[in-house]
Protein backbone atom coordinates (compact mmCIF):
# COMPACT_ATOMS: atom_id res chain seq x y z
CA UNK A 1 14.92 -4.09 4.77
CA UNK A 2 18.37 -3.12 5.70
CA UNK A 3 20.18 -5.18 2.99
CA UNK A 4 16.90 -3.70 0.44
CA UNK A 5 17.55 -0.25 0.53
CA UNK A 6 21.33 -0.51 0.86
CA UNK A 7 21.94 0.32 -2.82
CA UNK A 8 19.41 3.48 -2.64
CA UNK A 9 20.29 4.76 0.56
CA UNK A 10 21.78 8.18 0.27
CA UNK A 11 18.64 8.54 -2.64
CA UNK A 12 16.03 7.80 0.07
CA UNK A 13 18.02 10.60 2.51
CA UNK A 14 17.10 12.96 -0.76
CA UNK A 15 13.46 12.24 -1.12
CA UNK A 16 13.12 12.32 2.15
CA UNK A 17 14.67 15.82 2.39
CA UNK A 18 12.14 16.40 -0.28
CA UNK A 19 8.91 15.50 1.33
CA UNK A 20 10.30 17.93 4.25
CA UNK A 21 10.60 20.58 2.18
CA UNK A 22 7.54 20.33 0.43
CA UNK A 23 5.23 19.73 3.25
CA UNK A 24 6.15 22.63 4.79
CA UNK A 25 2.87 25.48 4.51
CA UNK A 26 2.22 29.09 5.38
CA UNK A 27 -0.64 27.62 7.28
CA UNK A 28 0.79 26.80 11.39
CA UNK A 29 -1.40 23.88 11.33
CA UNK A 30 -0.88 22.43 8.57
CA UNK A 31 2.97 22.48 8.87
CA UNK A 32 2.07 20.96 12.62
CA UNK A 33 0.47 18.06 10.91
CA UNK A 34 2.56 17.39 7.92
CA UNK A 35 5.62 17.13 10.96
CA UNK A 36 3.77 14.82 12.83
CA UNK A 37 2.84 12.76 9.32
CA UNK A 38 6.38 13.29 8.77
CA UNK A 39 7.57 11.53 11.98
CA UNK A 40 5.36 8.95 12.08
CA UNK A 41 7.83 7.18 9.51
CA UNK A 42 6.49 4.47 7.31
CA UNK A 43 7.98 1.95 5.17
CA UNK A 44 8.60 3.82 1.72
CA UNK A 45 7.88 1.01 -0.22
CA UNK A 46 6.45 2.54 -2.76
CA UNK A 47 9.60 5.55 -3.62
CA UNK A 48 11.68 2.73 -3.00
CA UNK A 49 9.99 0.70 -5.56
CA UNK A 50 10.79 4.07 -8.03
CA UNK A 51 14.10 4.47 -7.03
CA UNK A 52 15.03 0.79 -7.50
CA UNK A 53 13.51 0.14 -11.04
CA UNK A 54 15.24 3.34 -12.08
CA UNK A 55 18.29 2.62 -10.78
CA UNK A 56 18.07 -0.97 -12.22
CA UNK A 57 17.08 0.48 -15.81
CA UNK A 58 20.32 2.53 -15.85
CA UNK A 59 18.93 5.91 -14.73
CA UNK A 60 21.54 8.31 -14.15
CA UNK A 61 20.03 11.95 -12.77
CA UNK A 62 17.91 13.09 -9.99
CA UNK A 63 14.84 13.32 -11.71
CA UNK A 64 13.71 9.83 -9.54
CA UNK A 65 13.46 11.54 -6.12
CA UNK A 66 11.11 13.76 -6.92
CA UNK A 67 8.96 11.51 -8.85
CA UNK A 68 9.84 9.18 -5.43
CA UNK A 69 8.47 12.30 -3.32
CA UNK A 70 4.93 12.67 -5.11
CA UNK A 71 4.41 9.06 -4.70
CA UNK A 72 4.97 8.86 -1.36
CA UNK A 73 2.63 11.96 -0.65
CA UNK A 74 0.07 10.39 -2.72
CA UNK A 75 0.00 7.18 -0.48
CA UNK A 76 0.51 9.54 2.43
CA UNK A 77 -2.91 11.17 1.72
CA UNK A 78 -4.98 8.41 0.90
CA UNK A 79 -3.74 6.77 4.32
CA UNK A 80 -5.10 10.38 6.16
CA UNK A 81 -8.74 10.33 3.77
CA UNK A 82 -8.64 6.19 4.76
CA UNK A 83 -8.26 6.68 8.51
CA UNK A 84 -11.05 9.01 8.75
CA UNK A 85 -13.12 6.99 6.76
CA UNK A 86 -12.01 3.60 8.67
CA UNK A 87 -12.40 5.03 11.89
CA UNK A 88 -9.22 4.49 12.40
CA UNK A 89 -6.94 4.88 16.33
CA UNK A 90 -3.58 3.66 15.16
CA UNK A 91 -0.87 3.63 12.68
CA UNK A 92 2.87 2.97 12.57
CA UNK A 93 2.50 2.50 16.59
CA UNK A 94 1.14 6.42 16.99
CA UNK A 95 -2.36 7.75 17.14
CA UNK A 96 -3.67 8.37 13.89
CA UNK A 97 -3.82 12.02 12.53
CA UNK A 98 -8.01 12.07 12.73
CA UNK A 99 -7.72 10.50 16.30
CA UNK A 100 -5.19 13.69 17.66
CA UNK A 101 -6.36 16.64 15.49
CA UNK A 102 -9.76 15.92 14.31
CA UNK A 103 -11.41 14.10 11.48
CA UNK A 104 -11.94 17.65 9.64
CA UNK A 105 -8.83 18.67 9.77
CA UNK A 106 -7.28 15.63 8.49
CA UNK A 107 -9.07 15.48 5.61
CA UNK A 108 -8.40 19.07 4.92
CA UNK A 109 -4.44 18.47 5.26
CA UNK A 110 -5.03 15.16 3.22
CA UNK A 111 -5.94 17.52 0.35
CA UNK A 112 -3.06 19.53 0.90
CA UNK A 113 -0.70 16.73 0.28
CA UNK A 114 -2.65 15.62 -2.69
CA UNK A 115 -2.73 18.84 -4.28
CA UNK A 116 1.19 19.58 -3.38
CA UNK A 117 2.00 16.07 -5.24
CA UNK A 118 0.42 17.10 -8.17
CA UNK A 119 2.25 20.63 -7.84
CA UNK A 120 5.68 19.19 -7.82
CA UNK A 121 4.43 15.92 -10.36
CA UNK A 122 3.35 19.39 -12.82
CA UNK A 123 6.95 20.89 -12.29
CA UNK A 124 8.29 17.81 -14.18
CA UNK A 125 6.75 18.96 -17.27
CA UNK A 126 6.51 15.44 -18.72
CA UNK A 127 3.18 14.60 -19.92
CA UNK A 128 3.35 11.41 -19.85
CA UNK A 129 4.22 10.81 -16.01
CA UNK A 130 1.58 13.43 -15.44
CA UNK A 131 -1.25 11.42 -17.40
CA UNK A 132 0.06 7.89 -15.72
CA UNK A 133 -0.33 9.68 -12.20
CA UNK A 134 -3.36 11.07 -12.67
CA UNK A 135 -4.94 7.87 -13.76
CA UNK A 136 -3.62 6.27 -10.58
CA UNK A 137 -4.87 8.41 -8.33
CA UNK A 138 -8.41 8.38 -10.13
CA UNK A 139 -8.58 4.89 -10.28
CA UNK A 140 -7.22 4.41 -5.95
CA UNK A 141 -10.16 6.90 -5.37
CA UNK A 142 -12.92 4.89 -7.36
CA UNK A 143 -11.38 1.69 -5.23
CA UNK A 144 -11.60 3.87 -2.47
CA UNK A 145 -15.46 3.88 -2.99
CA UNK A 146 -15.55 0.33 -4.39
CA UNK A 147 -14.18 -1.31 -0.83
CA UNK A 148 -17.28 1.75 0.81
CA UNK A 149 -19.70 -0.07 -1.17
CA UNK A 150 -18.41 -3.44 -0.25
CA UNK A 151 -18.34 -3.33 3.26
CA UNK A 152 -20.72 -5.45 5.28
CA UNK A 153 -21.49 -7.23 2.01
CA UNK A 154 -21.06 -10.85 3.04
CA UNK A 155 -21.68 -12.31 -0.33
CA UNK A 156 -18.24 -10.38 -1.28
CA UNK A 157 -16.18 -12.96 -3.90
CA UNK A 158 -12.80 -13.06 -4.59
CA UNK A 159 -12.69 -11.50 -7.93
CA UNK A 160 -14.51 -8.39 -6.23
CA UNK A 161 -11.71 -8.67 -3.23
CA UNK A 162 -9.01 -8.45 -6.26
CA UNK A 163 -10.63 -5.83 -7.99
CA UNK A 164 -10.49 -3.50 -4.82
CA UNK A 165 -6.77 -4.82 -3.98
CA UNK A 166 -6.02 -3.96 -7.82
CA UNK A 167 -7.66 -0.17 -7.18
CA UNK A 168 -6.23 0.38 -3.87
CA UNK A 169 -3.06 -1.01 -3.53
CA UNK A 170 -1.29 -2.62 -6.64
CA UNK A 171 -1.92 0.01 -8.68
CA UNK A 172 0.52 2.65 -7.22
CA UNK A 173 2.72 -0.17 -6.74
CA UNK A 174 2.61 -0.68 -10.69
CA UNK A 175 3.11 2.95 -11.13
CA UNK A 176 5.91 3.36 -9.20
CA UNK A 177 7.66 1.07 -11.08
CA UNK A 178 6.45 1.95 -14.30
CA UNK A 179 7.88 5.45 -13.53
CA UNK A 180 11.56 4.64 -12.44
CA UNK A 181 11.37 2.76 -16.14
CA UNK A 182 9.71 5.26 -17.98
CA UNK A 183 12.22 8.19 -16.90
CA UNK A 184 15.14 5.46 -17.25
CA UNK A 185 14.52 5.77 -21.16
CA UNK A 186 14.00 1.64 -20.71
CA UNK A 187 12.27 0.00 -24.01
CA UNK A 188 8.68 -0.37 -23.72
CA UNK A 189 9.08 -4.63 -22.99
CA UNK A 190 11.31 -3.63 -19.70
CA UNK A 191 8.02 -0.45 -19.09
CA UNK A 192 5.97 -3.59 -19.18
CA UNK A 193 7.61 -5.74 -16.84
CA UNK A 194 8.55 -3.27 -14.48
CA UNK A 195 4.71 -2.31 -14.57
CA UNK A 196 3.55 -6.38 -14.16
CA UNK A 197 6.72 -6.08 -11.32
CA UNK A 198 4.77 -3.77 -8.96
CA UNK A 199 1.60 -5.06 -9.51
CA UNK A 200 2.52 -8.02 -8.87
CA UNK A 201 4.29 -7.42 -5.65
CA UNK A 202 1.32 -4.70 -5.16
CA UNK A 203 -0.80 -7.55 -4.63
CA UNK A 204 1.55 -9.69 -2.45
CA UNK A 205 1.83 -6.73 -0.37
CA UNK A 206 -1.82 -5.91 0.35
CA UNK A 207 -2.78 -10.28 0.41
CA UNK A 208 0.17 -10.33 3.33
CA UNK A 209 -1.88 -7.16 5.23
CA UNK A 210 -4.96 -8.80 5.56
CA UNK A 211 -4.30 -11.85 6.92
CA UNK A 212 -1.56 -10.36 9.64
CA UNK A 213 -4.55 -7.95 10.13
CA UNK A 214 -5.83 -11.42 12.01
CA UNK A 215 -2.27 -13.03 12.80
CA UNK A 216 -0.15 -10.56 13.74
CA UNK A 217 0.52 -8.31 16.65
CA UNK A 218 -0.25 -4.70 17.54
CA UNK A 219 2.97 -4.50 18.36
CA UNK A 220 4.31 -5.67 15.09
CA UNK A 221 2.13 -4.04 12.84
CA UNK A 222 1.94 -0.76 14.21
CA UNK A 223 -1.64 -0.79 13.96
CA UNK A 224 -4.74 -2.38 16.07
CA UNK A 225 -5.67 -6.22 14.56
CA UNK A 226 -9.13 -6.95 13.79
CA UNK A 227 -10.07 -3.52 12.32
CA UNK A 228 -10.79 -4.96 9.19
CA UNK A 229 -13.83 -7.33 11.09
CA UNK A 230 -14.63 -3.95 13.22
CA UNK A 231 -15.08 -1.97 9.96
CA UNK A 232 -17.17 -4.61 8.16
CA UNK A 233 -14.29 -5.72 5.59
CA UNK A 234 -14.41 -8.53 4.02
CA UNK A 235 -10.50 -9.87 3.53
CA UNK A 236 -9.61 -13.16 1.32
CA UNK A 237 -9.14 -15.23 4.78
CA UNK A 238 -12.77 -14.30 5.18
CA UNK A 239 -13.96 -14.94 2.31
CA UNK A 240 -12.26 -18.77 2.68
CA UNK A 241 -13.47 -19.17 5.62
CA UNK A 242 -17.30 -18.44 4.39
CA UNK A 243 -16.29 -21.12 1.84
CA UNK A 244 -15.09 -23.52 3.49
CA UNK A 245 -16.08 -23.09 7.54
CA UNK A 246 -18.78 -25.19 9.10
CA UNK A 247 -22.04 -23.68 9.32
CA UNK A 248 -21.66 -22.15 12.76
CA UNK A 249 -18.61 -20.87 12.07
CA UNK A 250 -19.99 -18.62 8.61
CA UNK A 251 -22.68 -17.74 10.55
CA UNK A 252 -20.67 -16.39 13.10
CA UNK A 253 -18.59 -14.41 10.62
CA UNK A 254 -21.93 -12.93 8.46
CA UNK A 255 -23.21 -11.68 12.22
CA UNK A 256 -19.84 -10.21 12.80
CA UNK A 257 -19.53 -8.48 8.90
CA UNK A 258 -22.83 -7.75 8.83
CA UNK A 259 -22.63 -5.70 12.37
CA UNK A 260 -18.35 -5.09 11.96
CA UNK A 261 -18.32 -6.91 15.82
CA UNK A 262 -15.27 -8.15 16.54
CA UNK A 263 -16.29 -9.08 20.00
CA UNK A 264 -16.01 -12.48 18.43
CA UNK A 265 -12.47 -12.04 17.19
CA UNK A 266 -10.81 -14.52 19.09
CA UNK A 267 -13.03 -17.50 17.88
CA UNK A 268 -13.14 -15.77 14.43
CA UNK A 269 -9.29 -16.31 14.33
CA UNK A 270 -9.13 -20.58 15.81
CA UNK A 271 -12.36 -20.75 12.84
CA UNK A 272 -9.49 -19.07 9.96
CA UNK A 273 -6.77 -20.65 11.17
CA UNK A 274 -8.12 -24.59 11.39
CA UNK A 275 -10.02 -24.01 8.18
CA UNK A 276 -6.65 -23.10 6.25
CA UNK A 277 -7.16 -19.53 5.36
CA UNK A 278 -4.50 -18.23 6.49
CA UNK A 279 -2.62 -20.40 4.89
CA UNK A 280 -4.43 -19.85 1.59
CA UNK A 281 -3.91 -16.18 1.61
CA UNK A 282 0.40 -16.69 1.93
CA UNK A 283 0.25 -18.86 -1.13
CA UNK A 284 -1.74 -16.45 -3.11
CA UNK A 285 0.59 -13.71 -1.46
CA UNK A 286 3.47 -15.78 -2.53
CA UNK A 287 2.24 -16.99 -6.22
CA UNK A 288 2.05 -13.07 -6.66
CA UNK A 289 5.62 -12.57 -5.40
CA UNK A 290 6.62 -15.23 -7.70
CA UNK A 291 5.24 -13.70 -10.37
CA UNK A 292 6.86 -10.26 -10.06
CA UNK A 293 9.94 -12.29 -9.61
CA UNK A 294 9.70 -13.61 -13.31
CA UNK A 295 8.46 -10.40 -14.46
CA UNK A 296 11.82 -9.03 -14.59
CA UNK A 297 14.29 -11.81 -15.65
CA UNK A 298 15.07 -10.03 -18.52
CA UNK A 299 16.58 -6.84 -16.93
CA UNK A 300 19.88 -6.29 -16.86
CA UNK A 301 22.16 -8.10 -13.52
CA UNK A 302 22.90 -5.80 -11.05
CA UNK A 303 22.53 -5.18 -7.50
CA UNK A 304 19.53 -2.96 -7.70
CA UNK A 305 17.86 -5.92 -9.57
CA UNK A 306 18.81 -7.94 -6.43
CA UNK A 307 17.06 -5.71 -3.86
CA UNK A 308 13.73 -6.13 -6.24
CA UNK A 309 14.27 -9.81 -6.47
CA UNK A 310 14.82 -9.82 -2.19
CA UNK A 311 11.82 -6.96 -1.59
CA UNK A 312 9.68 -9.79 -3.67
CA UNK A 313 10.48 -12.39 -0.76
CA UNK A 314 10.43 -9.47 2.08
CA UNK A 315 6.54 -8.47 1.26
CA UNK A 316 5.78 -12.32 1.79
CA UNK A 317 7.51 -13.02 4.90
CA UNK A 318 7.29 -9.67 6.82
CA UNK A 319 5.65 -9.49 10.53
CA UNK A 320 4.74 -5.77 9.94
């Protein structure tokens, strides 16, 4: 990532400075939470989505680390509502927030960030942004409930799978980028393809998390593998292998979604692997990295265009 953000660096020390600030509550507990949120780290994809697109569309202000901010404490709250829905023991290597304070409080201090984003997103004044946020965060909630309503379903097919990814994931992607154009004064064509940009790579990005949710490493990920076949969820290298696995081995995998066992998770994993799943999943993941990699030909040559063009590849061939 080093060579990614190298462009954006001393923006990402702002926004950063930024989510300090604003986490910070007259509430002890709260501020004891957000600081443990706060250290946990994470990857900042998603601000540094923002903060590249503007940068690449000519922005010249501050405007972008704010906007870079709210996104990142919208993600950051739906991660704290999804861990105490999941059930969730790990993330980025440390207990989860539900697992060390409670599942209560977490979900109380989820609200807080959610609210405080939309705070800050209001101090903008732009309508606009404020409309296209607000629809994002609508529609992650209803795929919040869509993937609820999915799980142990065993019958799950692919266009389903994409319409939760879409909801979930891609979504905020696509708005991140859309932003950085929008407040770069771009022309509605570059809005468009930065849009189709972070959806694209949106998708790559969530396609690439569920199959190293089966072939990667605790270590790596920072997170336990197998939740998704302890929680009941049905992931494209799942869905393959219902497809495509002998008899025993779908029957195997409906016993283990229908129950979300992963007692089975080793034998699960030889059935995905031999059957090509895995394999199937990285060239969907990559077709979708290729695509936000045409998405923005048109936009102007410059090295922030090259860190998109590289974080295309990176969301493919990452470990974590």
């Amino acid at each position: 990532m080093f060579t990614i953000v190298e462009p954006i660096t001393a923006d990402l020390d702002v926004v950063n400075s930024i989510i300090h600030r604003e986490l910070h509550s007259r509430v002890p507990l709260v501020n004891q939470i957000a600081d443990y949120i706060i250290k946990s780290g994470g990857k900042r994809i998603r601000p540094i989505l923002l903060l590249l697109t503007a940068n690449a569309c000519g922005y010249r202000g501050t405007y972008h680390h704010l906007l870079a901010a709210v996104i990142e404490l919208i993600h950051t709250a739906g991660l704290l509502h999804d861990d105490v829905v999941d059930e969730s023991s790990l993330r980025r290597g440390r207990q989860t927030t539900n697992a060390l304070f409670g599942n209560a409080d977490s979900v109380l201090v989820g609200d807080f960030v959610y609210s405080r984003a939309f705070q800050m997103m209001a101090s903008t004044g732009n309508v606009r942004v404020m409309q296209i946020v607000a629809d994002t965060t609508n529609m992650i909630a209803e795929g919040e409930v869509l993937q609820s309503a999915s799980m142990h379903n065993q019958d799950l097919t692919e266009e389903r799978y994409y319409q939760v990814v879409h909801a979930k994931t891609s979504k905020l992607f696509e708005t991140s980028a859309e932003l950085g154009a929008i407040i770069a004064g771009a022309s509605e064509k570059e809005i468009r393809a930065c849009a189709e940009y972070g959806h694209s790579l949106g998708t790559a990005f969530q396609l690439v998390d569920d199959m190293l949710d089966y072939s990667g490493s605790t270590s790596d990920l920072g997170k336990n593998v197998g939740d998704d076949l302890r929680e009941g969820k049905l992931t494209l290298p799942l869905i393959y292998l219902l497809q495509h696995g002998t008899p025993q081995q779908t029957q195997l995998v409906r016993i283990a979604v229908e129950n979300g066992d992963a007692s089975n998770f080793d034998e699960i994993l030889t059935a995905i692997t031999k059957c090509g799943a895995l394999d199937y999943t990285r060239h969907h993941a990559a077709l979708a990295a290729q695509r936000a990699t045409s998405a923005i030909t048109a936009l102007a040559n410059n090295q922030f265009k090259d860190s998109l063009l590289k974080l295309s590849a990176f969301v493919v061939d990452r470990n974590h």
